[in-house]
PDB file of N, CA and C in Angstrom:
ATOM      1  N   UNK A   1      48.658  -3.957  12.184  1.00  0.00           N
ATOM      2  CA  UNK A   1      49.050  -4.554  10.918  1.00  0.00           C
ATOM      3  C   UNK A   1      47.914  -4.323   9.924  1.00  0.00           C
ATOM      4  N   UNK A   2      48.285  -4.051   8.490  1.00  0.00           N
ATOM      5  CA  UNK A   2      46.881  -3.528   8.226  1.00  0.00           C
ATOM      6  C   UNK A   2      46.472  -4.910   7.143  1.00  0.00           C
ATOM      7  N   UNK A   3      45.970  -4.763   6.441  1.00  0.00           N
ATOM      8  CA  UNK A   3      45.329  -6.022   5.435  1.00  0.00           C
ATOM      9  C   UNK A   3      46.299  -6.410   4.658  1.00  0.00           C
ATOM     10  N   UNK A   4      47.029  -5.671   4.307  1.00  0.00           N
ATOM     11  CA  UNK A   4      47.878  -5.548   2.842  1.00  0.00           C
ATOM     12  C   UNK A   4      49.289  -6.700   3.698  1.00  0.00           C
ATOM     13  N   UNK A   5      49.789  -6.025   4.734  1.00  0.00           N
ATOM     14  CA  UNK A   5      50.518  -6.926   5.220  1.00  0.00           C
ATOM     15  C   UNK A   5      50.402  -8.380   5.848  1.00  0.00           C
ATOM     16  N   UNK A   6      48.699  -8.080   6.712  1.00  0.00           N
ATOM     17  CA  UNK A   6      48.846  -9.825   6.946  1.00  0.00           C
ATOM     18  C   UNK A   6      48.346 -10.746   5.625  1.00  0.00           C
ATOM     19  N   UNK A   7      47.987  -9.991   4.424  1.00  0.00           N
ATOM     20  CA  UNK A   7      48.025 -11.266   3.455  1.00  0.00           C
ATOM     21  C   UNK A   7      49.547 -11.582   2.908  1.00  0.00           C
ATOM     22  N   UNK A   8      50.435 -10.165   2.868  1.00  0.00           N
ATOM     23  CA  UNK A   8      51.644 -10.487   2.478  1.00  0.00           C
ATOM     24  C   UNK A   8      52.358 -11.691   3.148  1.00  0.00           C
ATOM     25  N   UNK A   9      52.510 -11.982   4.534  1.00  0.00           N
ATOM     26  CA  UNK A   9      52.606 -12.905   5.604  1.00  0.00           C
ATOM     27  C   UNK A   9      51.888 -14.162   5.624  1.00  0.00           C
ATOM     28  N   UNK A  10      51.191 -14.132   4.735  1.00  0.00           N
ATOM     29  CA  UNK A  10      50.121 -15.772   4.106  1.00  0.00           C
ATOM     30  C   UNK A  10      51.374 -16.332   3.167  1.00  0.00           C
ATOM     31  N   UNK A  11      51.415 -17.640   3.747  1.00  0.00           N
ATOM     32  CA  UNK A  11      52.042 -18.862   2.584  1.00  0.00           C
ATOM     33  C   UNK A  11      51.748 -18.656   1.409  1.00  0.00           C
ATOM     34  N   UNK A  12      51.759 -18.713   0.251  1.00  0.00           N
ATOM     35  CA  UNK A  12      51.090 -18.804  -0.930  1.00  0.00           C
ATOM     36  C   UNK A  12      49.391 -19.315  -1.379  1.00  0.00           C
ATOM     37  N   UNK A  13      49.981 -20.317  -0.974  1.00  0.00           N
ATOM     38  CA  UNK A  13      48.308 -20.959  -1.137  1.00  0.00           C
ATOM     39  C   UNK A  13      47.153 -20.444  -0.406  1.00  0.00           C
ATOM     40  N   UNK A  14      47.541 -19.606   0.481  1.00  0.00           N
ATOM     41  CA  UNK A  14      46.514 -18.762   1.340  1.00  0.00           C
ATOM     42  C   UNK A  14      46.288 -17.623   0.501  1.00  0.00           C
ATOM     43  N   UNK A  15      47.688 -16.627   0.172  1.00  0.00           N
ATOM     44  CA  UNK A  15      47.087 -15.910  -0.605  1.00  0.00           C
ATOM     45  C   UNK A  15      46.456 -15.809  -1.560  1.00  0.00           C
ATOM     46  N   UNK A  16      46.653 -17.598  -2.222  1.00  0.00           N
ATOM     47  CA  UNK A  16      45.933 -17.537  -3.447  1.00  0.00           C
ATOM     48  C   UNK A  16      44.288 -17.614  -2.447  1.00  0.00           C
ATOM     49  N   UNK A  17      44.032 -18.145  -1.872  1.00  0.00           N
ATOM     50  CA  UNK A  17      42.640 -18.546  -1.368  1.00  0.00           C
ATOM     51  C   UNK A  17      41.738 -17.156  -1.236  1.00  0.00           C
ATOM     52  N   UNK A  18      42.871 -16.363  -0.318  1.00  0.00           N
ATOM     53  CA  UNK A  18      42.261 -14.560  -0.422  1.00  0.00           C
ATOM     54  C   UNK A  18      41.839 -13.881  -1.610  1.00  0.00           C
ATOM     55  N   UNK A  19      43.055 -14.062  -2.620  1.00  0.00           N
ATOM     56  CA  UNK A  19      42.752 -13.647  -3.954  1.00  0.00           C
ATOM     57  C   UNK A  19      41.259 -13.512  -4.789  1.00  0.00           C
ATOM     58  N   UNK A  20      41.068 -15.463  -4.506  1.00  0.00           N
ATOM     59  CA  UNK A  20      39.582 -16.065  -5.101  1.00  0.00           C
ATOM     60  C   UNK A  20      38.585 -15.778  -4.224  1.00  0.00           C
ATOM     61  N   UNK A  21      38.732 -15.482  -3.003  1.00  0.00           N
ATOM     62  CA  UNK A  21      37.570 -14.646  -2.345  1.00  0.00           C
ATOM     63  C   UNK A  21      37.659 -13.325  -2.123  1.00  0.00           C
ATOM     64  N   UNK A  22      38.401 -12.695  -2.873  1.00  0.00           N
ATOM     65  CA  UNK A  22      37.650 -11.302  -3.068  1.00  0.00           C
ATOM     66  C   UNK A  22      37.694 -11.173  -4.071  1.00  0.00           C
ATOM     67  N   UNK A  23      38.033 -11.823  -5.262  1.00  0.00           N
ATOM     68  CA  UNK A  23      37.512 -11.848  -6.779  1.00  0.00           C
ATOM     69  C   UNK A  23      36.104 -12.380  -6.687  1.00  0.00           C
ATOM     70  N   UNK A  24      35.555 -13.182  -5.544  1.00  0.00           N
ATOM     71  CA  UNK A  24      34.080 -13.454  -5.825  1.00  0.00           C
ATOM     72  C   UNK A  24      33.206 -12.249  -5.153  1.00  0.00           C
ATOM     73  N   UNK A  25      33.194 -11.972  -3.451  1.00  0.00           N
ATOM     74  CA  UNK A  25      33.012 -10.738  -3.255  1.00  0.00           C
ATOM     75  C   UNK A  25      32.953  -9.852  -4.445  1.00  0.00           C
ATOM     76  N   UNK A  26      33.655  -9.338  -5.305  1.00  0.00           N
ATOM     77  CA  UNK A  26      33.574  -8.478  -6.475  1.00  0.00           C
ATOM     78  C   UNK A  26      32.505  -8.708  -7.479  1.00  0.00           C
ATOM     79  N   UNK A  27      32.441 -10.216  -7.648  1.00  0.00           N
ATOM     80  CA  UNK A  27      31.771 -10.487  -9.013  1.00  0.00           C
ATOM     81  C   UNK A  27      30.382 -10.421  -8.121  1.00  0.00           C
ATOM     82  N   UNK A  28      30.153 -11.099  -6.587  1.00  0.00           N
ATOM     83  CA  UNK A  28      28.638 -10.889  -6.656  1.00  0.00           C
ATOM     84  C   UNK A  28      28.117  -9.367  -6.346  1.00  0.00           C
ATOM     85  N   UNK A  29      29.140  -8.668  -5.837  1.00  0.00           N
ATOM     86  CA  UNK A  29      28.494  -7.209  -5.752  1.00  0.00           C
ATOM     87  C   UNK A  29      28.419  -6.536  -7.180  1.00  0.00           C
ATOM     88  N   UNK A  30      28.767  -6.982  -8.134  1.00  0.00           N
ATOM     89  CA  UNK A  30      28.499  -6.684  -9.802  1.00  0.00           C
ATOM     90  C   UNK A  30      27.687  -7.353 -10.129  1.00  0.00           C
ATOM     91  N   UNK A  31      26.775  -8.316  -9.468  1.00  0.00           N
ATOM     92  CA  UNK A  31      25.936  -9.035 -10.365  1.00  0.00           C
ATOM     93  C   UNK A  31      24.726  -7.929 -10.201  1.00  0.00           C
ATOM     94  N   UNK A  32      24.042  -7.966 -11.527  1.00  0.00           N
ATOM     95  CA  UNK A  32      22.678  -7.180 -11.941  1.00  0.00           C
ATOM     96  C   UNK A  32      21.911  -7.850 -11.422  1.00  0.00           C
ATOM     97  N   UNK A  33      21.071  -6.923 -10.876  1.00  0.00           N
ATOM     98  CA  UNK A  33      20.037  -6.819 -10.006  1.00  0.00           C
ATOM     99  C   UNK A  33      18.789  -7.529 -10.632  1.00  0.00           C
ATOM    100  N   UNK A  34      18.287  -8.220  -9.431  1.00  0.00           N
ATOM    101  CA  UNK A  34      17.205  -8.909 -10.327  1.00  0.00           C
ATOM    102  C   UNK A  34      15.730  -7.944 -10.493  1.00  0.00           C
ATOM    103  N   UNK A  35      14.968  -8.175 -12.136  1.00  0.00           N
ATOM    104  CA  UNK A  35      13.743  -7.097 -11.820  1.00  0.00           C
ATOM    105  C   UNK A  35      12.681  -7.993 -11.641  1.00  0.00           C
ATOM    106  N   UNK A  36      11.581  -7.006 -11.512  1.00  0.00           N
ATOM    107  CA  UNK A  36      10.492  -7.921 -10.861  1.00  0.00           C
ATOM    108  C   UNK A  36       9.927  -8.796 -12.100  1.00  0.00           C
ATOM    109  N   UNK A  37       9.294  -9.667 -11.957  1.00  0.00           N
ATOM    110  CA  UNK A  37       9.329 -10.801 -12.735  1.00  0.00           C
ATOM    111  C   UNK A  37       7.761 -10.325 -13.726  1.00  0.00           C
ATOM    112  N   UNK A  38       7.607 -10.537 -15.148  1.00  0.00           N
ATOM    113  CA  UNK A  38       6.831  -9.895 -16.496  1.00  0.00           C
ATOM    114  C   UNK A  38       5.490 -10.623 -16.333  1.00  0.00           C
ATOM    115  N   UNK A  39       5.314 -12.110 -15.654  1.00  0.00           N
ATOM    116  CA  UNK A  39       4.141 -12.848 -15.952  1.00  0.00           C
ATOM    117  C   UNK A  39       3.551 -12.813 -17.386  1.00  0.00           C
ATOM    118  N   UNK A  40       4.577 -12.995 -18.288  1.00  0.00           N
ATOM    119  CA  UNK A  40       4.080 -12.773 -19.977  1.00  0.00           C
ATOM    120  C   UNK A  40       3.340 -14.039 -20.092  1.00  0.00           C
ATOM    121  N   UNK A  41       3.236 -15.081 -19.714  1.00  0.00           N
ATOM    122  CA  UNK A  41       2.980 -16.686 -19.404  1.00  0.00           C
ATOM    123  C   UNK A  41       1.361 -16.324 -18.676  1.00  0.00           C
ATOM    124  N   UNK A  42       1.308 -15.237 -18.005  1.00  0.00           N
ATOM    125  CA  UNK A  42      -0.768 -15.079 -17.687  1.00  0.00           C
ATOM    126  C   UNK A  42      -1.341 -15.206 -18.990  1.00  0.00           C
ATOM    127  N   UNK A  43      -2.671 -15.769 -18.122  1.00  0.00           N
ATOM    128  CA  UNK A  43      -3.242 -16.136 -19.389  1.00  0.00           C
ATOM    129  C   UNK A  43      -2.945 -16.632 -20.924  1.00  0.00           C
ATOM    130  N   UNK A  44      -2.273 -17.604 -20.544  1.00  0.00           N
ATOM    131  CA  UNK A  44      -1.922 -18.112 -21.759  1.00  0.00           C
ATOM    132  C   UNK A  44      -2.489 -19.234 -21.828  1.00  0.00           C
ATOM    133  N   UNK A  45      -2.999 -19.957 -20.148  1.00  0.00           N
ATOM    134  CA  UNK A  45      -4.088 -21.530 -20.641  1.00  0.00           C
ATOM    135  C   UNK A  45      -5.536 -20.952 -20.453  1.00  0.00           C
ATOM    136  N   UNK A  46      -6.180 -19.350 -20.091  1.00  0.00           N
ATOM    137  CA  UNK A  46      -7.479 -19.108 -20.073  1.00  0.00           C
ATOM    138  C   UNK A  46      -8.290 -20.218 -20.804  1.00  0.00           C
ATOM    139  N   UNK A  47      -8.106 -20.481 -21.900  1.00  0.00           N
ATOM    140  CA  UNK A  47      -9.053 -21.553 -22.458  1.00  0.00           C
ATOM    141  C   UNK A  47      -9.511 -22.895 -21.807  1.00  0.00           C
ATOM    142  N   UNK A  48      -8.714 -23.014 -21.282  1.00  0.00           N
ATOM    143  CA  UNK A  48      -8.785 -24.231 -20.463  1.00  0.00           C
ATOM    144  C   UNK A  48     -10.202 -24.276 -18.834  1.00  0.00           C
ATOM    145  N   UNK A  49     -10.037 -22.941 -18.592  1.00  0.00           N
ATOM    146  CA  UNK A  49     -10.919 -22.201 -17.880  1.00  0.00           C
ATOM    147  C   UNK A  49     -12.572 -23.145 -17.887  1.00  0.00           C
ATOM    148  N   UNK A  50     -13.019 -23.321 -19.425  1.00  0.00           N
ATOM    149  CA  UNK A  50     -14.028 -23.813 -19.366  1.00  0.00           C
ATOM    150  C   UNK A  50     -14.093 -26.013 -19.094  1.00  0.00           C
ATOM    151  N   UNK A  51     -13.070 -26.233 -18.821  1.00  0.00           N
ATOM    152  CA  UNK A  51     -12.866 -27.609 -19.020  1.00  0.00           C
ATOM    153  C   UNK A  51     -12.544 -28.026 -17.545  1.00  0.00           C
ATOM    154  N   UNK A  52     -11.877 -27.363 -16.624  1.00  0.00           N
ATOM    155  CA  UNK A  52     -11.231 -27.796 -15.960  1.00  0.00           C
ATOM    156  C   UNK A  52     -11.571 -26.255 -14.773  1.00  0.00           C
ATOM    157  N   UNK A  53     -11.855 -26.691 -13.539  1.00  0.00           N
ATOM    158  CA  UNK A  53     -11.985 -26.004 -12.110  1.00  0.00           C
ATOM    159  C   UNK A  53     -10.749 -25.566 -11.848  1.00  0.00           C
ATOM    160  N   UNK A  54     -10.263 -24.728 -11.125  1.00  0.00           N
ATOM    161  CA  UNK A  54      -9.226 -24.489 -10.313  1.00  0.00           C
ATOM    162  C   UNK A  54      -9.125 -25.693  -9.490  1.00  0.00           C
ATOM    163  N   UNK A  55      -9.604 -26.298  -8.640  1.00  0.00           N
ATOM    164  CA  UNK A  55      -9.361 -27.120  -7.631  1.00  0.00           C
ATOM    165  C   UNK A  55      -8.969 -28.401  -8.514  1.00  0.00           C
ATOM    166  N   UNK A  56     -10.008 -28.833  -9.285  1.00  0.00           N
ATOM    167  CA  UNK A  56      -9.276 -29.671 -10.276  1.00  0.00           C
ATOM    168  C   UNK A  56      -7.586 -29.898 -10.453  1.00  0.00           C
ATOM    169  N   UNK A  57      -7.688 -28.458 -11.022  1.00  0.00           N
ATOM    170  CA  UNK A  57      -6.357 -28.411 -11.562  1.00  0.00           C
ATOM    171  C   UNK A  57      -5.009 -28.407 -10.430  1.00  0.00           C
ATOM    172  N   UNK A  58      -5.647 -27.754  -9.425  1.00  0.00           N
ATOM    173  CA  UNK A  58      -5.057 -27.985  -8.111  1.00  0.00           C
ATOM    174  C   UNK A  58      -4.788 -29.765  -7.929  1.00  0.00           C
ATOM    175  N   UNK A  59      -5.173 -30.141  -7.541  1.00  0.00           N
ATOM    176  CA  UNK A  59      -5.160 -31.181  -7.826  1.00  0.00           C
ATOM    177  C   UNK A  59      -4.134 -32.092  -8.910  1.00  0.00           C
ATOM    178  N   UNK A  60      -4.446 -31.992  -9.867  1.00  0.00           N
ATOM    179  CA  UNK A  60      -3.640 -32.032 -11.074  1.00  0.00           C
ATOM    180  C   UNK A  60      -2.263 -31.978 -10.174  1.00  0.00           C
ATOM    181  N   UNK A  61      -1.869 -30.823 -10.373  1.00  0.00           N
ATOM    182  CA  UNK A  61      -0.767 -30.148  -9.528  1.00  0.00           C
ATOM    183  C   UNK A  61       0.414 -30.789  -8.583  1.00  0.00           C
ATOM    184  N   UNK A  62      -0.536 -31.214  -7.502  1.00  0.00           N
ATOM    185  CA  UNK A  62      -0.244 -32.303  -6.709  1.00  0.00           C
ATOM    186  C   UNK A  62       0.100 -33.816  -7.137  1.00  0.00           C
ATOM    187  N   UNK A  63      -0.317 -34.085  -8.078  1.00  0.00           N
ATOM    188  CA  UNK A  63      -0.019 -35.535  -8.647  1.00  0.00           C
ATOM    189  C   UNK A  63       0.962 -35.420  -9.108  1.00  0.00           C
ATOM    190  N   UNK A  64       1.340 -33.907 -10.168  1.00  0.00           N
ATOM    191  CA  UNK A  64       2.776 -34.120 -10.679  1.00  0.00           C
ATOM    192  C   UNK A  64       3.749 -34.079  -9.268  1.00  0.00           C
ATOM    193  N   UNK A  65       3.475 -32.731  -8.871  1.00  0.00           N
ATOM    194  CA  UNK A  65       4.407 -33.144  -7.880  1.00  0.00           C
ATOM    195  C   UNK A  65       5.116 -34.589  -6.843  1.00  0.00           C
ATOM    196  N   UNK A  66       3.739 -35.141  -6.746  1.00  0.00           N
ATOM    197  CA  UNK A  66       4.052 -35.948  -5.795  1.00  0.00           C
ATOM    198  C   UNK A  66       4.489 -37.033  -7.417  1.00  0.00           C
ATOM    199  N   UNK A  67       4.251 -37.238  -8.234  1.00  0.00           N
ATOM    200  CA  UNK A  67       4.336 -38.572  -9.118  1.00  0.00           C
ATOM    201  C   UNK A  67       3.707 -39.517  -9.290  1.00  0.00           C
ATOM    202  N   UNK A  68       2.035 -39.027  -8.531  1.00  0.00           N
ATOM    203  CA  UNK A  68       1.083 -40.322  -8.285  1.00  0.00           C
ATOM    204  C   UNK A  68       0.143 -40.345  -9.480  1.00  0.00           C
ATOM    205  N   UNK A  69       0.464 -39.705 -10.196  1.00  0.00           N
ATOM    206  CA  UNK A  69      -0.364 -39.685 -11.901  1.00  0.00           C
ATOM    207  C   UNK A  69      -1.064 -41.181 -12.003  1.00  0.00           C
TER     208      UNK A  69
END
């Protein structure tokens, strides 16, 4: 039996279900490719460089995350 017939042989609501999964199949094999990411955002706090350590700021970091500000 090949594809074409056992969806023909689906109730309706099945075929609709087939339908919407290979209309998605489709759309994600069309989705554009992701490129590698610009880092336009480097160096944009350098200034800060003289105020504040890496570990510091590490630090920092962790507080937002966790919320213990």
């Amino acid at each position: 039996m090949s594809l074409q017939e056992m969806i023909q042989v689906l109730p309706p609501e099945l075929q609709n279900q087939v339908r919407d999964f290979v209309a998605r199949l489709l759309d994600e094999r069309q989705k554009k490719p992701r490129r590698k990411p610009r880092f336009l955002w480097a160096g944009a706090l350098k200034e800060l460089n003289t105020e504040y350590t890496s570990v510091q700021l590490q630090h920092q970091i962790g507080e937002w995350r966790s919320g213990t500000q």
